[in-house]
N, C-alpha and C. Protein backbone atom coordinates (compact mmCIF):
# COMPACT_ATOMS: atom_id res chain seq x y z
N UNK A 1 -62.02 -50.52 14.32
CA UNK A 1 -62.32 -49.12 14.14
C UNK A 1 -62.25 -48.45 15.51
N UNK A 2 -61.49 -47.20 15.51
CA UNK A 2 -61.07 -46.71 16.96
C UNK A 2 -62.89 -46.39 17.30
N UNK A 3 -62.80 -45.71 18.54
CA UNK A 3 -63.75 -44.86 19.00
C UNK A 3 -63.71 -43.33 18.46
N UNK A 4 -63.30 -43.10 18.38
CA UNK A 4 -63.20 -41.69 17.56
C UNK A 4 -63.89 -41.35 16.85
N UNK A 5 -63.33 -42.57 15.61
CA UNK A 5 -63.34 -42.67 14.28
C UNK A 5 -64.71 -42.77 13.93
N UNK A 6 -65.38 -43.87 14.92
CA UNK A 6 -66.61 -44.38 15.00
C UNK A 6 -67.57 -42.91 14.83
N UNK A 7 -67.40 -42.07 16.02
CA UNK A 7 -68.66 -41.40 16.39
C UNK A 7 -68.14 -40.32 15.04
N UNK A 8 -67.19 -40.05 14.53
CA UNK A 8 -67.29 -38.74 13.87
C UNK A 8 -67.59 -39.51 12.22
N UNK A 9 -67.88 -40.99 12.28
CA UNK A 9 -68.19 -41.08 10.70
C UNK A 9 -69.74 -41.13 10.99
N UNK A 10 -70.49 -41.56 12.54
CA UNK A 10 -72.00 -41.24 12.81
C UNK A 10 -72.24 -40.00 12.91
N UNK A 11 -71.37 -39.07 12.76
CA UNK A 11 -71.83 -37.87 12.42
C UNK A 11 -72.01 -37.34 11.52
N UNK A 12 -70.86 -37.73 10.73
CA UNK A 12 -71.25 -37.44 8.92
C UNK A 12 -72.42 -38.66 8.58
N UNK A 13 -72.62 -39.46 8.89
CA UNK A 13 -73.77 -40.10 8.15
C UNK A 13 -74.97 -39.63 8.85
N UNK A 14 -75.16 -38.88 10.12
CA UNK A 14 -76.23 -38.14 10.26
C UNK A 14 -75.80 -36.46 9.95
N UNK A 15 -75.08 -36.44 8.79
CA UNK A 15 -75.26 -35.05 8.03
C UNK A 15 -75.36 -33.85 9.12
N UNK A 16 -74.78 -34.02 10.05
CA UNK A 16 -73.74 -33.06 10.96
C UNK A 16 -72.89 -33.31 11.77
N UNK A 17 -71.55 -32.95 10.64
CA UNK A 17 -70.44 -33.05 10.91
C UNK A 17 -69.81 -32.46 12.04
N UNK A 18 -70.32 -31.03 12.15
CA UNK A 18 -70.21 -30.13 13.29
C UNK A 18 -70.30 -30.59 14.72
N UNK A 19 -71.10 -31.45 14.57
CA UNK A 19 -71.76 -31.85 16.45
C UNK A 19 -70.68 -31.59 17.34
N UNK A 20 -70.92 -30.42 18.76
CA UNK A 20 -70.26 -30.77 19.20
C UNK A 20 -69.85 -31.93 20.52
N UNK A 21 -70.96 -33.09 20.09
CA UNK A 21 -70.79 -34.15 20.98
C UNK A 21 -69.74 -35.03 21.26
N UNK A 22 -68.42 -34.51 21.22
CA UNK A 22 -67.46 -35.54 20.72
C UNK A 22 -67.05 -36.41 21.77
N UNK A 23 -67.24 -36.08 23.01
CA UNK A 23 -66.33 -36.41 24.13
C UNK A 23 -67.55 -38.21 24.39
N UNK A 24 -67.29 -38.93 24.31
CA UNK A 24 -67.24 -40.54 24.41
C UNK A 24 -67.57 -40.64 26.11
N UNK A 25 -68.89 -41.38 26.70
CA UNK A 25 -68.73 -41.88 28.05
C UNK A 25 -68.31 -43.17 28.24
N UNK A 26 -67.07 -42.64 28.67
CA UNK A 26 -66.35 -44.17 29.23
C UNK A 26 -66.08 -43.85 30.33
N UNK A 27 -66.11 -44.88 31.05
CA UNK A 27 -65.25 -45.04 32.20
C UNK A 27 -63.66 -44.80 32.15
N UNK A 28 -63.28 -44.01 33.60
CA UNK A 28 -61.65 -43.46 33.22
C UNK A 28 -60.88 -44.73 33.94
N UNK A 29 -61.25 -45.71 34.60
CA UNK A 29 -60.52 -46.43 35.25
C UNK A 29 -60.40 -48.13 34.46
N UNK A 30 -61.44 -48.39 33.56
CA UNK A 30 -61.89 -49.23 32.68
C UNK A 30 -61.85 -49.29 31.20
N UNK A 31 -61.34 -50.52 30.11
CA UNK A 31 -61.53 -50.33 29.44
C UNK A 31 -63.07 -50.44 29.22
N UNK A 32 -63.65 -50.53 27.69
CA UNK A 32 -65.07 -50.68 27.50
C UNK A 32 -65.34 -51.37 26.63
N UNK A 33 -64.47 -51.70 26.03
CA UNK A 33 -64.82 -53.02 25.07
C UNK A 33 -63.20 -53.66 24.30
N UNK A 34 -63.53 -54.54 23.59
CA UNK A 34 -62.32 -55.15 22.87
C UNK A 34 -61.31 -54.47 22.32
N UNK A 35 -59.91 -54.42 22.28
CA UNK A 35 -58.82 -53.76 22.09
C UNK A 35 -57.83 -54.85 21.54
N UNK A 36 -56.86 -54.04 21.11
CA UNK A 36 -55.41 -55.02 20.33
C UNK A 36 -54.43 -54.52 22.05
N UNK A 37 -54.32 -53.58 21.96
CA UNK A 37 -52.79 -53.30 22.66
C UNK A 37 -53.51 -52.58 24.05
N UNK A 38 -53.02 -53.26 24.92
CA UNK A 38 -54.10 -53.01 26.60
C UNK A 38 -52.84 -52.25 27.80
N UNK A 39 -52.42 -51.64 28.27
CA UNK A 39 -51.76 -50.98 29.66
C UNK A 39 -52.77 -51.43 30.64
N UNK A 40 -51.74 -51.21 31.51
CA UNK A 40 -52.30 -51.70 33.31
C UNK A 40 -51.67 -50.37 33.82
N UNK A 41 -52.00 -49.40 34.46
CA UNK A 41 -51.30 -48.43 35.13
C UNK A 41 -51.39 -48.60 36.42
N UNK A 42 -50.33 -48.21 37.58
CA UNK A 42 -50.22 -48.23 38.19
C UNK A 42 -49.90 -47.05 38.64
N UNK A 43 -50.93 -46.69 39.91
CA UNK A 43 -50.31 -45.40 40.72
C UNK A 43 -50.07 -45.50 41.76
N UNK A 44 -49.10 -44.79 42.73
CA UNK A 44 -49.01 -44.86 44.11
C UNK A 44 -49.50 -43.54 44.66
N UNK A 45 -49.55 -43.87 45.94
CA UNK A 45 -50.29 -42.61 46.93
C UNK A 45 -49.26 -41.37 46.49
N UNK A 46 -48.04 -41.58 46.11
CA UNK A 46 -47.23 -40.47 45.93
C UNK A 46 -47.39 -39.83 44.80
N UNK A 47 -47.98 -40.70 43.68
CA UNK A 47 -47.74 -40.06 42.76
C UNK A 47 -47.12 -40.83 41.70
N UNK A 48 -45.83 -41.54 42.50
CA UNK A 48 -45.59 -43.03 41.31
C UNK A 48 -46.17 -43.39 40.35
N UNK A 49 -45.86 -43.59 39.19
CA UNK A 49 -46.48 -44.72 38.32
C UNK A 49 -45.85 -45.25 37.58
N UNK A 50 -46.56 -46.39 37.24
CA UNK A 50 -45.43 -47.80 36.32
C UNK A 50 -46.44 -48.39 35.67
N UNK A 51 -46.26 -48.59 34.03
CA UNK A 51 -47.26 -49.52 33.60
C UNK A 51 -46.86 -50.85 33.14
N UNK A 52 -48.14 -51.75 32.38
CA UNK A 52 -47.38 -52.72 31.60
C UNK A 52 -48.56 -53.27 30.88
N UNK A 53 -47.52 -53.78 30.03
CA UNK A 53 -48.74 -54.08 28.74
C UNK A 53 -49.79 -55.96 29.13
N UNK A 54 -50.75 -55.69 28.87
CA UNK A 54 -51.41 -56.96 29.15
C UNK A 54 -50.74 -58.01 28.57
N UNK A 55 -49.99 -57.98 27.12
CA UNK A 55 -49.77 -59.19 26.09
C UNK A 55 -48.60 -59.50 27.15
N UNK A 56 -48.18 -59.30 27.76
CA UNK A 56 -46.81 -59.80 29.14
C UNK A 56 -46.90 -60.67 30.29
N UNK A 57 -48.36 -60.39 30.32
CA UNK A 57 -49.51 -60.96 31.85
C UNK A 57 -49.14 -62.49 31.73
N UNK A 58 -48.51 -63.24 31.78
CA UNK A 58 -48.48 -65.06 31.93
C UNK A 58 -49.19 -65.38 32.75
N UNK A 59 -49.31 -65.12 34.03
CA UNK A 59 -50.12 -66.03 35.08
C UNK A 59 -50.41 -64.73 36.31
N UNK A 60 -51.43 -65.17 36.97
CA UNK A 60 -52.36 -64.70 38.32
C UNK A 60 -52.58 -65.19 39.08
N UNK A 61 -52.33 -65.08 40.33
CA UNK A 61 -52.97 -65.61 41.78
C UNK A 61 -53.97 -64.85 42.17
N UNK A 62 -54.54 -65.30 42.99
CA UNK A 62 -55.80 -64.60 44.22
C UNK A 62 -55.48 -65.11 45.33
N UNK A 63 -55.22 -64.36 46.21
CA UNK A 63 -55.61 -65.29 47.76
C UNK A 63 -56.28 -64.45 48.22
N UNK A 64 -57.98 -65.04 48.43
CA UNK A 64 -58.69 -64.45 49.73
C UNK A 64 -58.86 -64.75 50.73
N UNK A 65 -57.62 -65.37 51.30
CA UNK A 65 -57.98 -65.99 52.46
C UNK A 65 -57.11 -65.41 53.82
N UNK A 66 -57.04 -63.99 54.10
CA UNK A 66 -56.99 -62.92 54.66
C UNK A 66 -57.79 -61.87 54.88
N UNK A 67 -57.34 -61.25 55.95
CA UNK A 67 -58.24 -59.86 56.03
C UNK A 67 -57.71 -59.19 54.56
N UNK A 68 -56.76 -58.91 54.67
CA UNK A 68 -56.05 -58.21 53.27
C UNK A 68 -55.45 -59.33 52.11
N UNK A 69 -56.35 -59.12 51.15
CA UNK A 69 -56.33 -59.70 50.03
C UNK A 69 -55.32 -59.40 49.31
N UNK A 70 -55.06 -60.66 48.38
CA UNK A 70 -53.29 -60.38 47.51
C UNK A 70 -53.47 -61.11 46.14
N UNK A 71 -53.27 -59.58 45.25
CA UNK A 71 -53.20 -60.16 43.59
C UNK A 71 -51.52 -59.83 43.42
N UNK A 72 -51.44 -61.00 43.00
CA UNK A 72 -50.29 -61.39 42.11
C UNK A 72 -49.89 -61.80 40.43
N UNK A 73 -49.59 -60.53 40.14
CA UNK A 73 -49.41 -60.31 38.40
C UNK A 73 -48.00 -61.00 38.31
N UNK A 74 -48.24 -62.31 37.37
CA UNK A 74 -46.75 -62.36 36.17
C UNK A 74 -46.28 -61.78 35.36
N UNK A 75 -45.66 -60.44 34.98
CA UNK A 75 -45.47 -60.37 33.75
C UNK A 75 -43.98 -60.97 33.83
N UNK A 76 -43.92 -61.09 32.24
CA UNK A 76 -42.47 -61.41 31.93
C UNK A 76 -41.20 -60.86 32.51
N UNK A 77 -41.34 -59.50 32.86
CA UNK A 77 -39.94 -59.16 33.02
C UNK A 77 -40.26 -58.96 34.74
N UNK A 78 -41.63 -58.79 35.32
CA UNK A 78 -41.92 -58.02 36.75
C UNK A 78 -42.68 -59.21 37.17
N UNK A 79 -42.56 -59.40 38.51
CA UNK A 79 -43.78 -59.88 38.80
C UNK A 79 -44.34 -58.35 40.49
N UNK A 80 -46.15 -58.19 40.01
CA UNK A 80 -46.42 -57.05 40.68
C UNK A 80 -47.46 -57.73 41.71
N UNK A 81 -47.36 -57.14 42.94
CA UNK A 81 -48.28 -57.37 43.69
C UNK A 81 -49.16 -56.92 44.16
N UNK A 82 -50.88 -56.54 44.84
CA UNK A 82 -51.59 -55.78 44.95
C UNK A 82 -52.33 -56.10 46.06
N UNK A 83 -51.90 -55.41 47.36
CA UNK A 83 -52.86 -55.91 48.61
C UNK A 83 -54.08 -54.78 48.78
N UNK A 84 -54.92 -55.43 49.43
CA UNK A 84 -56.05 -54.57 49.51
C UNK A 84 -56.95 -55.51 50.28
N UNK A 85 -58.04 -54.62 50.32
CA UNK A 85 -59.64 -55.26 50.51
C UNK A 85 -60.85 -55.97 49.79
N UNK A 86 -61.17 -56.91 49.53
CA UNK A 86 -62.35 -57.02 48.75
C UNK A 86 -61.78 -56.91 47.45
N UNK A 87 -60.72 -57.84 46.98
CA UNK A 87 -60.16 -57.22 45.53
C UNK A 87 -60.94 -58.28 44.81
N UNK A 88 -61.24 -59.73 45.04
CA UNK A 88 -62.19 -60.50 44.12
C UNK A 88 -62.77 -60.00 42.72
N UNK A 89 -63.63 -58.88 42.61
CA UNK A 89 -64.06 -58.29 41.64
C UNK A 89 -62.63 -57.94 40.67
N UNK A 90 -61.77 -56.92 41.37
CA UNK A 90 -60.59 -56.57 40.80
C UNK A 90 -59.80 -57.51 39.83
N UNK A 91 -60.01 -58.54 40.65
CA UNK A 91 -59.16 -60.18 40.30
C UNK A 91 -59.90 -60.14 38.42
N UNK A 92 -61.17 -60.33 38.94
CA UNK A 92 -62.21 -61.09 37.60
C UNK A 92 -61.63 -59.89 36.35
N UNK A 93 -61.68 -58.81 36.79
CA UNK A 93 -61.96 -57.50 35.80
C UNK A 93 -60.03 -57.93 35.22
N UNK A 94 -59.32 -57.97 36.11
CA UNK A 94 -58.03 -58.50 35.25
C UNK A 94 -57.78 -59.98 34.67
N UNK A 95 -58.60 -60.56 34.83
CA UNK A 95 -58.98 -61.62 34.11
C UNK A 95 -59.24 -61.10 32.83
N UNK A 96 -59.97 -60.45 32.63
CA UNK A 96 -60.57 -59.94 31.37
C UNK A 96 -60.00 -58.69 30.70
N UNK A 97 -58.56 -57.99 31.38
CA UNK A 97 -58.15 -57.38 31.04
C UNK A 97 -58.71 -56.12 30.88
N UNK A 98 -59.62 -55.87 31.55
CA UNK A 98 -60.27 -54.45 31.44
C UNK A 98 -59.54 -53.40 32.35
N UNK A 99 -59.05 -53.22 33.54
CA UNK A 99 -58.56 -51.73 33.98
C UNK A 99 -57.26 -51.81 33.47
N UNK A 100 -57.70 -50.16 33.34
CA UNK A 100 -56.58 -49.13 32.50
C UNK A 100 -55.91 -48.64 33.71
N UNK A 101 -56.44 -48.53 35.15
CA UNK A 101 -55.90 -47.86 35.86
C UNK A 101 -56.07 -48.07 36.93
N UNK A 102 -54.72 -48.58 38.31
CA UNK A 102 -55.65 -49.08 39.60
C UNK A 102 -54.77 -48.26 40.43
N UNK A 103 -55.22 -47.41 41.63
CA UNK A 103 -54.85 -46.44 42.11
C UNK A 103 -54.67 -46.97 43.55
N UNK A 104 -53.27 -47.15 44.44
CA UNK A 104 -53.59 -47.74 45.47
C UNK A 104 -53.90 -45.96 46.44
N UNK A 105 -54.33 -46.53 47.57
CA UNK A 105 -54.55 -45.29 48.55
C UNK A 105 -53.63 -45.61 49.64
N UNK A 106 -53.30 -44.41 50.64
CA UNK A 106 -52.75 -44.69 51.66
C UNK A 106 -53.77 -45.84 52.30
N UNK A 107 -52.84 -46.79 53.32
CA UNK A 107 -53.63 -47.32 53.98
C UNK A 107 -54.15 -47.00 55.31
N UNK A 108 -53.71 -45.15 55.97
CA UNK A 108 -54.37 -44.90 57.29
C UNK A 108 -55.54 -44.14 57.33
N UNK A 109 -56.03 -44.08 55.46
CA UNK A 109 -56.79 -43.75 55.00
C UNK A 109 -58.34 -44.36 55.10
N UNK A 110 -57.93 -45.49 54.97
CA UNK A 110 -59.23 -46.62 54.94
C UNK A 110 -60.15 -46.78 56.24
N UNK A 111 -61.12 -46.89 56.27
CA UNK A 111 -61.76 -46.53 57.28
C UNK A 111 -62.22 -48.23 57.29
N UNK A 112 -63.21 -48.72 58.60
CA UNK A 112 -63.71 -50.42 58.34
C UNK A 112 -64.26 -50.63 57.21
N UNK A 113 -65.73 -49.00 57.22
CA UNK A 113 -66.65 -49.52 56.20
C UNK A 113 -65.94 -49.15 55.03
N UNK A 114 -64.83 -48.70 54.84
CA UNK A 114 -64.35 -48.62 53.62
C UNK A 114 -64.03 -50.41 52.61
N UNK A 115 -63.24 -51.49 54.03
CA UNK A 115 -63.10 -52.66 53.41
C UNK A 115 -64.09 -53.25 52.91
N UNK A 116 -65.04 -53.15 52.72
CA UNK A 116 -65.97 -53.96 52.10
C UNK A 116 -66.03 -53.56 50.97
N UNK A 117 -65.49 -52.35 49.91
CA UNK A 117 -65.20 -51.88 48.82
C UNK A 117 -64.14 -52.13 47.97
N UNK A 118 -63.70 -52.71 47.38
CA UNK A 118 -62.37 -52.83 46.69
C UNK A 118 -61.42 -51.56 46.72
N UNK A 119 -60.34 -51.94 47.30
CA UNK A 119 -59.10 -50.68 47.65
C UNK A 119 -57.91 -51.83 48.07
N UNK A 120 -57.19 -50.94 46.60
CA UNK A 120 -55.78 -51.12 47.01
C UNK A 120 -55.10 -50.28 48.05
N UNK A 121 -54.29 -50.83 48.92
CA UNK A 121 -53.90 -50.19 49.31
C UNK A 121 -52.35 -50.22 49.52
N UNK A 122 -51.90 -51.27 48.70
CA UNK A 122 -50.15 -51.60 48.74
C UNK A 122 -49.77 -52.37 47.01
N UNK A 123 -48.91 -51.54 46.32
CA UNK A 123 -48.34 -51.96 45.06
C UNK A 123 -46.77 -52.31 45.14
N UNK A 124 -46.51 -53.64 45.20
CA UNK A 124 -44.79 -54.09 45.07
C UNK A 124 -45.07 -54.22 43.72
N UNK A 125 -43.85 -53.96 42.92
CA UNK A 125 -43.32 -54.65 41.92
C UNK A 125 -41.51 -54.98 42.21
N UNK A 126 -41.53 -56.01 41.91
CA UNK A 126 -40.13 -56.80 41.93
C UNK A 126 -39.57 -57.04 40.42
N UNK A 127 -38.49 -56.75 39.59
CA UNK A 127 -37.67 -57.61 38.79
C UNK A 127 -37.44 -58.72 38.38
N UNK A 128 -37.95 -59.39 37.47
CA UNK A 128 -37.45 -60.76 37.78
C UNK A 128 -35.84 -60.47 37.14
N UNK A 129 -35.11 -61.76 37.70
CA UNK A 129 -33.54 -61.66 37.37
C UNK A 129 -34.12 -62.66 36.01
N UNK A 130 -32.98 -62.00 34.69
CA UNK A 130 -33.25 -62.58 33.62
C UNK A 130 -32.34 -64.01 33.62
């Protein structure tokens, strides 16, 4: 049952249909619970974006064993890469398929105390040759 669907049939079963509570708190960067069909978006500092569907995801790396940390997405047709700071958390949360949306920043942007926060700050994606 979507989210939608959900809150506007708890509205008719609390006998106002009218409410205008409709708008749902979710997080915009996260999913929030279990789904069939999942996107990964990708943005760049420019403006870029490229997505891809989770059911594609085959395999993941982590290496934290840098100042700048490196996730490495399989999908089937791409493989994408994601350097940053402090991405560990990032890692787990795509484990579990939860962000909808990971936004890298410039990197002359980042300040020290910024690394201790999770920030992308570099998105490759490559082709694989079929």
């Amino acid at each position: 049952m979507n989210q939608g669907f959900k809150l506007r049939y708890d509205q008719l079963r609390e006998n106002d249909p009218t409410s205008s509570d409709t708008e749902l708190a979710m997080p915009e960067n996260f999913y929030t619970g279990p789904g069939h069909s999942r996107n990964l978006c990708l943005i760049w500092p420019d403006g870029q974006r490229a997505f891809f569907n989770y059911a594609y995801l085959i395999a993941s790396e982590f290496d934290p064993n840098s100042e700048k940390n490196v996730i490495k997405l399989n999908f089937s047709s791409h493989q994408v890469a994601l350097s940053g700071y402090s991405l560990q958390s990032l890692f787990m949360a795509l484990f579990d398929h939860l962000p909808r949306i990971i936004t890298a920043i410039d990197p002359r942007y980042v300040l020290d105390e910024d690394k201790l926060k999770e920030i992308v700050i570099e998105i490759i994606i490559e082709k694989k040759d079929a």
